[in-house]
C-alpha atoms as a PDB file:
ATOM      1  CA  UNK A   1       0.000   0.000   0.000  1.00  0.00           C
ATOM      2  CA  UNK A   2       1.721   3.453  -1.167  1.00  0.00           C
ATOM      3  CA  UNK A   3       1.175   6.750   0.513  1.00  0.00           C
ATOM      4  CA  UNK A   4      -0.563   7.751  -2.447  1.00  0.00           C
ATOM      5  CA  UNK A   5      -3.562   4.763  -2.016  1.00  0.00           C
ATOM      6  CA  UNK A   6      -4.038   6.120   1.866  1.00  0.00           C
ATOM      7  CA  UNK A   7      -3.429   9.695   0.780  1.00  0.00           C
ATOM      8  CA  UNK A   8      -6.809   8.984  -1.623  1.00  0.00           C
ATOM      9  CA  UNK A   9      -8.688   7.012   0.631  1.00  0.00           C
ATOM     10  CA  UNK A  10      -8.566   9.578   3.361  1.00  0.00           C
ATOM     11  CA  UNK A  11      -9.600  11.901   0.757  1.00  0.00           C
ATOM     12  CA  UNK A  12     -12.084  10.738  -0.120  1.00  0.00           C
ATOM     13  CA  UNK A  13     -13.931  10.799   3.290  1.00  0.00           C
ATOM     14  CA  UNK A  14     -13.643  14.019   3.375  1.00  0.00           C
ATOM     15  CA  UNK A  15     -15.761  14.593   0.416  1.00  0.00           C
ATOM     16  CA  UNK A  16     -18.237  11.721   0.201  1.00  0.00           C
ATOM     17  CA  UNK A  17     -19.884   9.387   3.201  1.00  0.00           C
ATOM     18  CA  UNK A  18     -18.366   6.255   3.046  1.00  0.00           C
ATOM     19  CA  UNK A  19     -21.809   4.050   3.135  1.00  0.00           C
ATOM     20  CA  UNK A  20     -21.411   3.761   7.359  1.00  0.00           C
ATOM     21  CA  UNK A  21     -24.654   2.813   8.128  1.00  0.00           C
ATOM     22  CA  UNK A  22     -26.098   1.769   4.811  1.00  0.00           C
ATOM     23  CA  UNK A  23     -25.465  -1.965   5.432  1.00  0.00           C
ATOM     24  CA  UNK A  24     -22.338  -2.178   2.993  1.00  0.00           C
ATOM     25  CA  UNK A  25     -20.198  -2.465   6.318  1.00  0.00           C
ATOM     26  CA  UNK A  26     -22.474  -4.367   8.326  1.00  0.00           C
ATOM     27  CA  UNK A  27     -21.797  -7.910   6.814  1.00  0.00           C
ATOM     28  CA  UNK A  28     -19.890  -9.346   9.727  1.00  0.00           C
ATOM     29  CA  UNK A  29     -22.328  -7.625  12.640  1.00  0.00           C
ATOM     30  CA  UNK A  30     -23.365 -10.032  15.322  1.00  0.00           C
ATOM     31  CA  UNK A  31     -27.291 -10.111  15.352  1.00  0.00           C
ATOM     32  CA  UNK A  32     -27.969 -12.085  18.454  1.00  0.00           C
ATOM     33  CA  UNK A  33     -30.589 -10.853  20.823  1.00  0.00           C
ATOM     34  CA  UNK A  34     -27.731  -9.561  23.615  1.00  0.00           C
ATOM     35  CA  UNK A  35     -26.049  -7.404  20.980  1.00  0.00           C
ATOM     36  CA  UNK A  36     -27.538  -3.776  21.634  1.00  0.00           C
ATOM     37  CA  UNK A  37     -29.071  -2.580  18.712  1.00  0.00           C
ATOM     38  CA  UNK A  38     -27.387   0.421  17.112  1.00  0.00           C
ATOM     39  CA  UNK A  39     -29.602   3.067  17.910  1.00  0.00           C
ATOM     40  CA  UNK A  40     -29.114   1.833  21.571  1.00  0.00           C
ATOM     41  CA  UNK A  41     -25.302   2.430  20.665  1.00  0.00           C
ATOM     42  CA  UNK A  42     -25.606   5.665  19.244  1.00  0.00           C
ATOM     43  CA  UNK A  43     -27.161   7.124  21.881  1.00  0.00           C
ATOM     44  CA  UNK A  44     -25.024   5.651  24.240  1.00  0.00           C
ATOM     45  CA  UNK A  45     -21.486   6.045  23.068  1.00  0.00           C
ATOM     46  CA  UNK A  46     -20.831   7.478  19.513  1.00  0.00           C
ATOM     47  CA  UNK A  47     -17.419   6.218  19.741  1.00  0.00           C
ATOM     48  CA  UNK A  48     -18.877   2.670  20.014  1.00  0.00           C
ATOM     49  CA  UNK A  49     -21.416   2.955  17.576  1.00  0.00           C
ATOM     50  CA  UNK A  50     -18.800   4.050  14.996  1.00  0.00           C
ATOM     51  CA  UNK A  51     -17.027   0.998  15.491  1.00  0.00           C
ATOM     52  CA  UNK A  52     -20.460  -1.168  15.369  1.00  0.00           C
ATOM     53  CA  UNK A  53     -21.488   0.361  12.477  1.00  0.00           C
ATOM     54  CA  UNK A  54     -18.419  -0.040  10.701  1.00  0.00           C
ATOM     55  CA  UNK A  55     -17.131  -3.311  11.119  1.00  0.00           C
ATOM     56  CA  UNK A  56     -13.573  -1.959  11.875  1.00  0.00           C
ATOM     57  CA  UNK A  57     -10.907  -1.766  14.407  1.00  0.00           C
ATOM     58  CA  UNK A  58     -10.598  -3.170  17.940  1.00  0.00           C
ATOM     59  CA  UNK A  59     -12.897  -1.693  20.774  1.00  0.00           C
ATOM     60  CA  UNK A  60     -10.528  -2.759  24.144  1.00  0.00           C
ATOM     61  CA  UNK A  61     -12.733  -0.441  26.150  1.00  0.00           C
ATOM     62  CA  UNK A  62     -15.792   2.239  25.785  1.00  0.00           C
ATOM     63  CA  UNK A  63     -13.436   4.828  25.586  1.00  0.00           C
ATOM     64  CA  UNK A  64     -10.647   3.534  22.970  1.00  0.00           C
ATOM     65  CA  UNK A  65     -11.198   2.077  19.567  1.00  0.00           C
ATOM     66  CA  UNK A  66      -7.710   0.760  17.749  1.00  0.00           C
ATOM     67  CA  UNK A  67      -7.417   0.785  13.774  1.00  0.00           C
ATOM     68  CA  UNK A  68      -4.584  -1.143  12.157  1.00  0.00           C
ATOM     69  CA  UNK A  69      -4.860  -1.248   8.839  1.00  0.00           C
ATOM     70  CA  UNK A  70      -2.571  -3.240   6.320  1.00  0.00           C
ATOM     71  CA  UNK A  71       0.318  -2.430   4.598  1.00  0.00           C
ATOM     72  CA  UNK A  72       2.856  -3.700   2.539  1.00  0.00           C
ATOM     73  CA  UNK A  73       3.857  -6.629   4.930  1.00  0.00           C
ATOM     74  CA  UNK A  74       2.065  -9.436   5.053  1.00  0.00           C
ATOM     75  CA  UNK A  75      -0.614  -9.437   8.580  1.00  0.00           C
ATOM     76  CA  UNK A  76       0.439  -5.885   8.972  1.00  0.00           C
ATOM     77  CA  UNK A  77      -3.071  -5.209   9.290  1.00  0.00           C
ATOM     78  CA  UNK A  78      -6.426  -6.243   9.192  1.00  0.00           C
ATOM     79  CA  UNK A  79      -8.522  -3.106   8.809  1.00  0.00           C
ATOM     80  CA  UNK A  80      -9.503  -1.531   5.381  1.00  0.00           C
ATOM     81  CA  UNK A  81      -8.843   2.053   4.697  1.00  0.00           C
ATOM     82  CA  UNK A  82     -12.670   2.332   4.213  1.00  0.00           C
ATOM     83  CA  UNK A  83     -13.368   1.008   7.552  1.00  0.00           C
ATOM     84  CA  UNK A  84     -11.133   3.497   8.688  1.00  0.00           C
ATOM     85  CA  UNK A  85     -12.968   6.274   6.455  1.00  0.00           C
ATOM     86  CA  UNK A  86     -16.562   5.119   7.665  1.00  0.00           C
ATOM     87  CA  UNK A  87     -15.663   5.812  11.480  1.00  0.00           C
ATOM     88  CA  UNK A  88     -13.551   9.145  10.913  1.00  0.00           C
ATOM     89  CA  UNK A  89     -17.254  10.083   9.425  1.00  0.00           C
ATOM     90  CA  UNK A  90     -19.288   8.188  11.868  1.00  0.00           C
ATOM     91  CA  UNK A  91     -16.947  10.996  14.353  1.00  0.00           C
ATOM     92  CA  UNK A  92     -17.601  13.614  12.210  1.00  0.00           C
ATOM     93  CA  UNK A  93     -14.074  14.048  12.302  1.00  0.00           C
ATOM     94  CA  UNK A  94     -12.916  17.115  10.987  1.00  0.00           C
ATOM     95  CA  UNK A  95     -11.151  18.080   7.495  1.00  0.00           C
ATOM     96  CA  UNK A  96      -8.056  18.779   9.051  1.00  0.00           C
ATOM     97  CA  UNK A  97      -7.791  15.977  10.964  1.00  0.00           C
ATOM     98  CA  UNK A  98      -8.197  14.110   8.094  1.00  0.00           C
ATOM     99  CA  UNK A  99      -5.785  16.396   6.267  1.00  0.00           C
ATOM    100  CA  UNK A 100      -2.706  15.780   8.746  1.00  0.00           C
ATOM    101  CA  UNK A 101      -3.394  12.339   8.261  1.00  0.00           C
ATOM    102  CA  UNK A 102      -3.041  12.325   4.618  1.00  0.00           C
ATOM    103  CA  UNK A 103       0.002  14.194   5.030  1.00  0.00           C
ATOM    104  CA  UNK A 104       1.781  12.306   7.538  1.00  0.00           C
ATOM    105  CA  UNK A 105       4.993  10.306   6.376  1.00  0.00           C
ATOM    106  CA  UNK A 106       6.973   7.563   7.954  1.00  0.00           C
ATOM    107  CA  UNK A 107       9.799  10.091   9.017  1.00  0.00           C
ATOM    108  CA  UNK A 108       6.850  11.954  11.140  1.00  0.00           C
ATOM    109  CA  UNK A 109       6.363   9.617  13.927  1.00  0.00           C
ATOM    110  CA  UNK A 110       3.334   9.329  15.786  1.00  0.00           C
ATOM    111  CA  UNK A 111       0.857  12.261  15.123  1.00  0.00           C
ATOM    112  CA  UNK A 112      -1.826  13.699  17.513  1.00  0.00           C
ATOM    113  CA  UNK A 113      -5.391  15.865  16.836  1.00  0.00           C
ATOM    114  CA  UNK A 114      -8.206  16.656  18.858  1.00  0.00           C
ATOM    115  CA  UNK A 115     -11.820  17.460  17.997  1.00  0.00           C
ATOM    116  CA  UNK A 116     -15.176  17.353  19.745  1.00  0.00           C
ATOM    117  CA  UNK A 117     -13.568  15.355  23.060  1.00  0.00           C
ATOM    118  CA  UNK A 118     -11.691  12.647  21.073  1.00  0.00           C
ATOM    119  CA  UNK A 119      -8.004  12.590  20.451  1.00  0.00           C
ATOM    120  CA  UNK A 120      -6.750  10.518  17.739  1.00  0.00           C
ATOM    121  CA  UNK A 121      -3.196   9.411  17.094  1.00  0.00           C
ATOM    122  CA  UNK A 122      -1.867   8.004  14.163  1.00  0.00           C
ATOM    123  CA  UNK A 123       1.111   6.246  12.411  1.00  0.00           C
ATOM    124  CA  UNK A 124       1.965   5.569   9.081  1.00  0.00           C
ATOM    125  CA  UNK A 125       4.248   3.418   7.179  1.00  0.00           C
ATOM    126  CA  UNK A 126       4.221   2.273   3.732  1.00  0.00           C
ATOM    127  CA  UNK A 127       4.838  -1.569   5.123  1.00  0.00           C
ATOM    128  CA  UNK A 128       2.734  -1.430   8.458  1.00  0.00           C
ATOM    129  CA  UNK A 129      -0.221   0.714   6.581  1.00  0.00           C
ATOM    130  CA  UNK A 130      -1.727   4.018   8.968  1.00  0.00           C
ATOM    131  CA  UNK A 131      -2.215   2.906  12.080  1.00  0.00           C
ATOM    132  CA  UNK A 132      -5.021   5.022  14.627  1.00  0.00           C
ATOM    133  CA  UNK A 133      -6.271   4.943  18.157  1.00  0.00           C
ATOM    134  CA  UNK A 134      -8.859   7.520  18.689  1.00  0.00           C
ATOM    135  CA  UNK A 135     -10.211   7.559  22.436  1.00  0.00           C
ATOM    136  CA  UNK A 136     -12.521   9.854  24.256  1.00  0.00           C
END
């Protein structure tokens, strides 16, 4: 995955919604009775529902949600860029948080934004992919 792919990707949230929520990133949602449904999640804990809604990342706790997607190496990643794309909109995450993130190279080390009571960090590296933990 080049700079240019992510660079695009992350782009392309900024302009368009990323079908969150329109049951192209549902597939893989649990549907047992105990799972919450996601209004329940919206209103509870946006950060949560984002991740619900988008089939993406790893949720350790109700206040962190980890998103590792791939790279060039092989299991760098599991996460697709549009999973990534769907929550930063879910977040209504602004454009210049997006913007840094496009911009961010290897040599920059981990990166840092705030919006709205979240703080996401980031990495990115052409063989580990970009790399985010947003928490509240």
């Amino acid at each position: 995955m080049t700079r240019t792919t992510i660079t695009a990707a992350l782009a392309a949230i900024a302009f368009t919604i990323t079908g969150c929520g329109t049951g192209g990133f549902n597939a893989g949602t649990p549907t047992t009775s105990t799972t919450p449904s996601p209004t329940t999640l919206t209103e509870r804990d946006q950060l949560y529902a984002a991740h619900y809604d988008c089939s993406t990342g790893e949720q350790p706790d109700d206040d962190t949600l980890t998103i590792d997607t791939a790279g060039k190496d092989y299991n760098s990643g599991d996460d697709a860029l549009s999973g990534l794309g769907c929550v930063l909109d879910a977040l209504d995450t602004p454009a210049y948080v997006i913007a840094r993130m496009e911009a961010t190279r290897a040599l920059d080390g981990t990166q840092t934004a705030t919006w709205d009571g979240y703080t996401a960090t980031w990495t990115y590296h052409p063989d580990d992919g970009i790399d985010v933990i947003i928490s509240r």
